[in-house]
Protein backbone atom coordinates (compact mmCIF):
# COMPACT_ATOMS: atom_id res chain seq x y z
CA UNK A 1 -12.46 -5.26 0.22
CA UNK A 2 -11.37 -1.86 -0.29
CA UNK A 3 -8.94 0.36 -2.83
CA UNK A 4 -7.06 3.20 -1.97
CA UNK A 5 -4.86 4.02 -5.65
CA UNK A 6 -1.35 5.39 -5.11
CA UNK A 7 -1.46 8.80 -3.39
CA UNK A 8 -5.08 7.94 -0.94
CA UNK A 9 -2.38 5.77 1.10
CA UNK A 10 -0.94 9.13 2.48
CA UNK A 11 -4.41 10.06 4.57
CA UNK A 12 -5.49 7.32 7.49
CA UNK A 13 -8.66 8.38 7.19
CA UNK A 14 -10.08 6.11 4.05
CA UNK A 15 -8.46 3.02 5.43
CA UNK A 16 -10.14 3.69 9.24
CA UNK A 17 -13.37 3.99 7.47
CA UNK A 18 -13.28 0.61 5.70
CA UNK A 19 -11.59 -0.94 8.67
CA UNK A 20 -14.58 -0.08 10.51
CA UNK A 21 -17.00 -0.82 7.70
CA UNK A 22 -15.34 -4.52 8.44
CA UNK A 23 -13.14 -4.45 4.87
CA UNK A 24 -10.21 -6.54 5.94
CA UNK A 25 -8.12 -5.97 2.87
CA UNK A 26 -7.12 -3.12 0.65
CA UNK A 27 -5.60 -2.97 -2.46
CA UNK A 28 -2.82 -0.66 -3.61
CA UNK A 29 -2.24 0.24 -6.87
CA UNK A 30 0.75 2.54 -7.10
CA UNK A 31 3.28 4.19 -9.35
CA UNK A 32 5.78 4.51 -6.96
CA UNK A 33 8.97 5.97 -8.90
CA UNK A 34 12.63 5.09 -7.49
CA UNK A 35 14.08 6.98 -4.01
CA UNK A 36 10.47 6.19 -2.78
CA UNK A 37 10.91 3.23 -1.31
CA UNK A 38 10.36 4.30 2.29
CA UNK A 39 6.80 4.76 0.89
CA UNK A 40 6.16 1.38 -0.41
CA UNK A 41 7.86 -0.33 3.48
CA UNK A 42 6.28 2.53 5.71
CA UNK A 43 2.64 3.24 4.14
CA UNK A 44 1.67 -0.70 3.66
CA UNK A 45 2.99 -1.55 7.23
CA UNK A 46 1.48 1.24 9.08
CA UNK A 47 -1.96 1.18 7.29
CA UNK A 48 -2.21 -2.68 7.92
CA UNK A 49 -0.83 -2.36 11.21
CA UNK A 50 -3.20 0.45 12.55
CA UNK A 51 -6.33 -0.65 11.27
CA UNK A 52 -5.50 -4.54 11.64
CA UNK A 53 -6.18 -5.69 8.02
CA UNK A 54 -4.61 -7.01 5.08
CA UNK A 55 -2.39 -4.88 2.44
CA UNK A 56 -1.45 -5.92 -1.22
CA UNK A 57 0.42 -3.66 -3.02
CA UNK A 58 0.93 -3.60 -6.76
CA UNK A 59 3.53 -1.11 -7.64
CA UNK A 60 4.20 -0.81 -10.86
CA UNK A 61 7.84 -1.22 -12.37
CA UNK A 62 10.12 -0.44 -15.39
CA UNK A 63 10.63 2.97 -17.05
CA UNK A 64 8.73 5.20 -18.56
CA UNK A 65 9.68 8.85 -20.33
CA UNK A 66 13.29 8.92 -17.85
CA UNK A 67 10.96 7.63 -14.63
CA UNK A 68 11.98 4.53 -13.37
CA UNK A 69 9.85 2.81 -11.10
CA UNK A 70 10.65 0.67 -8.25
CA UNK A 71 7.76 -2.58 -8.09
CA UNK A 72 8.27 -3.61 -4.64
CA UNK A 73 4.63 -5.05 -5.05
CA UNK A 74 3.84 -7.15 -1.31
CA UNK A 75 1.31 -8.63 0.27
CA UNK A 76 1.43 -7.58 4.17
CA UNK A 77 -0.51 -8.97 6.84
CA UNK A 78 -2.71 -7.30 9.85
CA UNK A 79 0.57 -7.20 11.82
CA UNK A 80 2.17 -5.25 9.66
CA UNK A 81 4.38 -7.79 8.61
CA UNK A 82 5.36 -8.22 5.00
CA UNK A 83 4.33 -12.16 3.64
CA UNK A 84 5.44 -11.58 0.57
């Protein structure tokens, strides 16, 4: 098992390593504020999908100081498909 928090999930490099150190699921947290949702969809799919391993994604949600944030917390399989 492996972590990459928030902003790590923008550089393949961390996942490849623990994909090839056999870790075959990282977790996400994230602070991912509204308009990013493209992040939360693209990022989990792509790292599962590349490196063939399990995602799960807790993004926090609610507002804080005029920032809302979006949750969109999911679990995403080695496919890069989104379970839940």
């Amino acid at each position: 098992m492996g972590i990459l928090i928030c902003y790590d999930q923008r550089f393949p490099e961390p996942a490849r390593l623990m994909a090839l150190n056999e870790e075959y699921l990282i977790l996400t947290p994230a602070n991912l504020p509204i308009n990013a949702e493209a992040y939360a969809n693209f990022f989990n799919r792509t790292i599962a999908c590349e490196n063939r391993l399990f995602i799960i994604s807790a993004n926090r949600i609610g507002e804080k100081k005029n920032i809302r944030f979006i949750g969109w917390s999911q679990i995403v399989c080695s496919s890069g498909q989104i379970l839940a």
